[in-house]
Protein backbone atom coordinates (compact mmCIF):
# COMPACT_ATOMS: atom_id res chain seq x y z
CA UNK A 1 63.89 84.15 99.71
CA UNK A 2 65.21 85.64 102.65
CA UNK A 3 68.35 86.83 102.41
CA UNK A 4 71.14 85.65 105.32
CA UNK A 5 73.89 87.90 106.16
CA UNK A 6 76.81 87.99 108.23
CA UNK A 7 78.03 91.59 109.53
CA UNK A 8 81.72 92.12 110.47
CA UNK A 9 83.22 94.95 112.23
CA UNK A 10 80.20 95.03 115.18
CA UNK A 11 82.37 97.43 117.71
CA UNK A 12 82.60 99.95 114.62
CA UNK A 13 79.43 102.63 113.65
CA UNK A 14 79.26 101.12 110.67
CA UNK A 15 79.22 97.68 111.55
CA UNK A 16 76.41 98.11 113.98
CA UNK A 17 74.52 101.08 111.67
CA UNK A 18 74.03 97.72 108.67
CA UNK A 19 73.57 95.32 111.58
CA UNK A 20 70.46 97.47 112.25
CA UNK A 21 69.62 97.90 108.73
CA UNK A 22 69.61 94.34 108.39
CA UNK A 23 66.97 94.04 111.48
CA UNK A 24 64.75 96.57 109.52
CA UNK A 25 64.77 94.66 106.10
CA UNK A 26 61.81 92.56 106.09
CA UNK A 27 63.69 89.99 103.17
CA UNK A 28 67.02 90.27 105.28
CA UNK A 29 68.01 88.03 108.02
CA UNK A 30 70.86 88.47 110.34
CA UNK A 31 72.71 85.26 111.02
CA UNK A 32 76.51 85.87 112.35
CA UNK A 33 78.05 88.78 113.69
CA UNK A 34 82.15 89.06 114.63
CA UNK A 35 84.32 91.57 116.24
CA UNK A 36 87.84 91.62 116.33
CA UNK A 37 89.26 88.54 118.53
CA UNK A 38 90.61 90.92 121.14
CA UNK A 39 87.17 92.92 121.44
CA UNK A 40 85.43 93.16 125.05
CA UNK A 41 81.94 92.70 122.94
CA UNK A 42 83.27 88.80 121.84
CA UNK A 43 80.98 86.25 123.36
CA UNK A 44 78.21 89.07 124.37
CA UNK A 45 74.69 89.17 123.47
CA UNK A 46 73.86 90.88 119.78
CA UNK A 47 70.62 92.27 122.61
CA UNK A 48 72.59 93.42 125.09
CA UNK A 49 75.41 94.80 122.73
CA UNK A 50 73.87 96.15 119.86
CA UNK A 51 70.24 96.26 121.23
CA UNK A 52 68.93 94.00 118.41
CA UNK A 53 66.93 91.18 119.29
CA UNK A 54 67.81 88.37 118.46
CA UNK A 55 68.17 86.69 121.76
CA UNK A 56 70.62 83.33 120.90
CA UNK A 57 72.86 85.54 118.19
CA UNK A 58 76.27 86.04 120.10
CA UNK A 59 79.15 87.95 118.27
CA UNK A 60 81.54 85.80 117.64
CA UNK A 61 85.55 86.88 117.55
CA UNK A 62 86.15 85.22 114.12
CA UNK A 63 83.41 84.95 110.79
CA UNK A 64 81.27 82.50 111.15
CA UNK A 65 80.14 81.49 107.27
CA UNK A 66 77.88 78.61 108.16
CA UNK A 67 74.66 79.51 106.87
CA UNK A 68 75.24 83.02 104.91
CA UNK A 69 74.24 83.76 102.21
CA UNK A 70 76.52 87.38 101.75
CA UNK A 71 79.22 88.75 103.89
CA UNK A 72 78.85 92.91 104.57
CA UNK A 73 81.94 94.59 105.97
CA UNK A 74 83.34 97.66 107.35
CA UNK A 75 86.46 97.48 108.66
CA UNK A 76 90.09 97.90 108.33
CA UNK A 77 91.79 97.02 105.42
CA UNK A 78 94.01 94.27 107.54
CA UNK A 79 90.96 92.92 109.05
CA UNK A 80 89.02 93.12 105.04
CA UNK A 81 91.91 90.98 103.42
CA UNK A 82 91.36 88.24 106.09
CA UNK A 83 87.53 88.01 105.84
CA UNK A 84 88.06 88.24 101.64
CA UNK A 85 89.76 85.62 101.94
CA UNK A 86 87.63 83.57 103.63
CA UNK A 87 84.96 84.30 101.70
CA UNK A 88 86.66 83.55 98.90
CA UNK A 89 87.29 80.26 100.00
CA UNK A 90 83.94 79.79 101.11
CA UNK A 91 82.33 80.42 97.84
CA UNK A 92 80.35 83.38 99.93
CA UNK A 93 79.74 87.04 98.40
CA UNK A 94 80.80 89.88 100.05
CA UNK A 95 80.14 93.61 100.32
CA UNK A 96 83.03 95.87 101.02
CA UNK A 97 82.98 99.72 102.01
CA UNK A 98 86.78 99.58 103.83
CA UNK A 99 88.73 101.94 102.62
CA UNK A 100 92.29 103.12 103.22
CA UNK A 101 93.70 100.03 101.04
CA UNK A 102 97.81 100.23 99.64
CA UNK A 103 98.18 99.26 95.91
CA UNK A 104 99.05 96.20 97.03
CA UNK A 105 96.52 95.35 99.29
CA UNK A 106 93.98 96.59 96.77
CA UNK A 107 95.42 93.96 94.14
CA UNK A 108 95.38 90.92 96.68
CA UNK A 109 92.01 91.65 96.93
CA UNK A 110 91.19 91.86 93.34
CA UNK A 111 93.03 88.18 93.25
CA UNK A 112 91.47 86.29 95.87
CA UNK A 113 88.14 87.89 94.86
CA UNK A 114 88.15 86.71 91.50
CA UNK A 115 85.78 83.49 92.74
CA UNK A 116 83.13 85.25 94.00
CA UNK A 117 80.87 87.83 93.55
CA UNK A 118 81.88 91.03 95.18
CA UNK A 119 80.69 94.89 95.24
CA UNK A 120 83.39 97.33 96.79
CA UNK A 121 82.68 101.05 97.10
CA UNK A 122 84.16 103.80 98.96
CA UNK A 123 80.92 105.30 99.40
CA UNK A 124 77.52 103.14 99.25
CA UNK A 125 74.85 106.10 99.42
CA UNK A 126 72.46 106.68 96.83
CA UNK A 127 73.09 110.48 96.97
CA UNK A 128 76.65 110.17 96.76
CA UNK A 129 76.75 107.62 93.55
CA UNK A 130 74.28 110.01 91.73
CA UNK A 131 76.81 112.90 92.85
CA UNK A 132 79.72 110.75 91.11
CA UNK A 133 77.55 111.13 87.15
CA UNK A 134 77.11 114.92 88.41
CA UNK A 135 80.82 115.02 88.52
CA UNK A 136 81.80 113.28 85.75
CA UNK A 137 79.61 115.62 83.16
CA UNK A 138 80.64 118.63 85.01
CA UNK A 139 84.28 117.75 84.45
CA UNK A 140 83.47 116.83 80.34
CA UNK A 141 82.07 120.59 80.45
CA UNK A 142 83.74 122.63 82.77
CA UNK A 143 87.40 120.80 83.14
CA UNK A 144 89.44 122.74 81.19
CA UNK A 145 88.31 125.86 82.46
CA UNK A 146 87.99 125.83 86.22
CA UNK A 147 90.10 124.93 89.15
CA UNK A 148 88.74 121.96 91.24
CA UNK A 149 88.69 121.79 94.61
CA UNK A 150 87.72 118.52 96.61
CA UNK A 151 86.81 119.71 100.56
CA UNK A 152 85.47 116.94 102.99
CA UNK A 153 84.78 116.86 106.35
CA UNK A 154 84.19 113.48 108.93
CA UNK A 155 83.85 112.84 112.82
CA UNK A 156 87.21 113.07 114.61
CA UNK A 157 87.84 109.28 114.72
CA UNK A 158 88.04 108.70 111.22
CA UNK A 159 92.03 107.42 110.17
CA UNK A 160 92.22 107.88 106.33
CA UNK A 161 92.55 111.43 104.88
CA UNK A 162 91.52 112.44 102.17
CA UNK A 163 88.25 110.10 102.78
CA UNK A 164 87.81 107.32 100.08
CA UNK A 165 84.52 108.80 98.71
CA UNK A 166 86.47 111.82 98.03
CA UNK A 167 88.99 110.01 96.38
CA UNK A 168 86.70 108.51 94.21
CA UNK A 169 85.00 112.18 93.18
CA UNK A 170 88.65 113.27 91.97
CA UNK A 171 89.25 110.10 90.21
CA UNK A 172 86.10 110.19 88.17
CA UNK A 173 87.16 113.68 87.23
CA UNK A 174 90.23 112.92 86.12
CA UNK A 175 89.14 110.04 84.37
CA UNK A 176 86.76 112.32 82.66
CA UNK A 177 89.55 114.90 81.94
CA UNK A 178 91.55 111.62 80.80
CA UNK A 179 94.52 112.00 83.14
CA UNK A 180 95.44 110.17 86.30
CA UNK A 181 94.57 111.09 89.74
CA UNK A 182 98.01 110.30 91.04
CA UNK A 183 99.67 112.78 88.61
CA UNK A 184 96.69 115.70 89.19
CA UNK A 185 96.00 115.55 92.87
CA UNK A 186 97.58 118.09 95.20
CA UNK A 187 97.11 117.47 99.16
CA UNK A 188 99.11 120.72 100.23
CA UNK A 189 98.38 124.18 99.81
CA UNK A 190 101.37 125.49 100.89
CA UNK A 191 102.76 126.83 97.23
CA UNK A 192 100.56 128.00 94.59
CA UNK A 193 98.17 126.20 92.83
CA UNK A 194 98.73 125.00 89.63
CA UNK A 195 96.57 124.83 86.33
CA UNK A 196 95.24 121.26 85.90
CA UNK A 197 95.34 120.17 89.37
CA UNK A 198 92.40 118.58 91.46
CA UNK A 199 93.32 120.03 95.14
CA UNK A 200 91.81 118.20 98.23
CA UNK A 201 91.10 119.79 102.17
CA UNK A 202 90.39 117.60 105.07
CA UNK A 203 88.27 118.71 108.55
CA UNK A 204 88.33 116.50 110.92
CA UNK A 205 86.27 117.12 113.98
CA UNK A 206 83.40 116.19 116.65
CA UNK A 207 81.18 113.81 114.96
CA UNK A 208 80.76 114.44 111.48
CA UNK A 209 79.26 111.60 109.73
CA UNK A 210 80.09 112.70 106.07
CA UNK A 211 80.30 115.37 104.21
CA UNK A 212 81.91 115.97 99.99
CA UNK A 213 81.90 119.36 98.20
CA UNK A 214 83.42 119.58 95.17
CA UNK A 215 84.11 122.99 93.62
CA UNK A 216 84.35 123.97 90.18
CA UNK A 217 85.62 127.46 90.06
CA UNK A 218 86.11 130.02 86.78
CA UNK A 219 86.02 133.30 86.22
CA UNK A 220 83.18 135.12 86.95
CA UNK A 221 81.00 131.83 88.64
CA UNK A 222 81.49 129.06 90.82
CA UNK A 223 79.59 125.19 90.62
CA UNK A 224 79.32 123.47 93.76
CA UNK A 225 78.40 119.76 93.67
CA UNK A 226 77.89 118.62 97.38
CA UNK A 227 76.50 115.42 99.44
CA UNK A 228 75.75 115.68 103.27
CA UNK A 229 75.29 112.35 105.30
CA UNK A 230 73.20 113.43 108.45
CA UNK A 231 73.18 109.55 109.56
CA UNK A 232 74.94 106.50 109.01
CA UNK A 233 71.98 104.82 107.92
CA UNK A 234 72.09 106.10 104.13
CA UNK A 235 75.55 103.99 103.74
CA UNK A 236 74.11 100.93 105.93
CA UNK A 237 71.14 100.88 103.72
CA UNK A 238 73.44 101.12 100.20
CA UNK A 239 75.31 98.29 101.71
CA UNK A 240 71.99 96.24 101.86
CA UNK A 241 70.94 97.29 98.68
CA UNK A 242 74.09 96.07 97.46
CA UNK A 243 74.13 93.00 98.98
CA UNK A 244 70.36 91.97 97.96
CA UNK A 245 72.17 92.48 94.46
CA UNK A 246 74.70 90.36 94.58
CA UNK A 247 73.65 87.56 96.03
CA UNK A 248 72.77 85.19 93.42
CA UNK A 249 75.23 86.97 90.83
CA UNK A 250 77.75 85.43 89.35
CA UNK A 251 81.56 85.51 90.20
CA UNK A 252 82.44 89.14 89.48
CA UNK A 253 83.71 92.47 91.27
CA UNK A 254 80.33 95.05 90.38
CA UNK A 255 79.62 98.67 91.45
CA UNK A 256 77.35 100.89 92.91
CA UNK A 257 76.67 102.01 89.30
CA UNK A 258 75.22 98.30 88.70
CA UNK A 259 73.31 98.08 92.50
CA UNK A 260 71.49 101.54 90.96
CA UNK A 261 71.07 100.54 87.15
CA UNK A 262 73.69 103.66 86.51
CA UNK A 263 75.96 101.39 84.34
């Protein structure tokens, strides 16, 4: 069966990166499109916008659910809540890579997700969900001994800092370690560092699609674990991959470690 989907976020490089992917899957269908209400791309052509052709698919400024079989969005967490919502209501699936989420935004969406089923990552690449098992053995080995450093670097535009996906890397170290991120993490390097802490660096510059080191550092060596995204496309197809999985799942929030057969 082919597989309908509705893409959010169309003014956004992600949005229009799994808009593409979707053109490219042969069992994948693209049936709606939206940008935000107050977008200059509302009413316009998905072929004269995007450059996808699909002649009579306009992008609307709201989600249109008629007809879709799974929801995949990348936008802001504001935006997110509203289209979980829907969806939600709908009865539709949904694939979310937003990140930047507050507690409490991250727990309205675990509510009003509960109906559906749902796969939210920070990070939807192949390379970068093998990179999170590479972590968490190097931590059950090396933790106790090294200091860890979490470096990333993304394109100038990007708001959140530290990135989501390398949020994720220190949390499934510390998880490993059995602590809490909140208590370990360090974001300033202006004092010394202290034993036990997971410190994080941020670039942010030109247009840098992705890129995660994480360094494991003792005396006398060094282990770097590290994932560079050279296009958007590796996240866009994830997202796919994702969704394909999904859609005929039952109510449920899953991972990338499910998607990938890593649970």
């Amino acid at each position: 069966m082919t597989l309908r989907v509705a893409v959010t976020g169309a003014g956004g490089r992600m949005g229009r990166a799994v808009a593409q992917a979707v053109m490219s899957d042969a069992n994948a269908t693209l049936v709606s499109v939206c940008a935000r209400n107050a977008s200059d791309l509302v009413g316009k052509s998905v072929a004269s916008a995007l450059g996808i052709d699909i002649p009579d698919l306009r992008i609307g400024g709201t989600l249109d659910l008629s007809n879709v079989d799974v929801v995949i969005d990348f936008t802001l967490p504001e935006s997110s809540l509203a289209y979980a919502q829907q969806c939600a209501v709908a009865g539709v699936p949904i694939v979310m890579g937003t990140t930047g989420f507050t507690d409490e935004q991250r727990a309205t969406l675990d509510e009003c997700l509960g109906s559906v089923a749902s796969c939210r990552a920070a990070n939807f690449s192949t390379g970068v969900n093998l990179a999170y098992r590479l972590l968490e053995l190097s931590a059950k080995v090396l933790g106790d001994a090294a200091d860890i450093e979490i470096h990333e670097a993304h394109h100038k535009h990007k708001i959140d800092a530290p990135s989501g996906t390398a949020l994720a890397m220190g949390d499934a170290i510390a998880q490993t370690m059995g602590t809490d991120l909140s208590q370990v993490a360090r974001y300033d390097r202006s004092s010394n560092r202290e034993s036990g802490t997971i410190g994080f660096s941020v670039t942010r510059a030109g247009d840098i699609v992705g890129e995660h080191t994480v360094l494991f550092a003792s005396e006398g060596e060094r282990l770097e674990i590290t994932h560079k995204a050279s296009s958007r496309s590796a996240f866009a197809t994830g997202a796919l991959r994702a969704a394909h999985f999904i859609a005929d799942k039952p109510a449920g929030s899953y991972t990338m470690a499910d998607v990938l057969g890593l649970s």
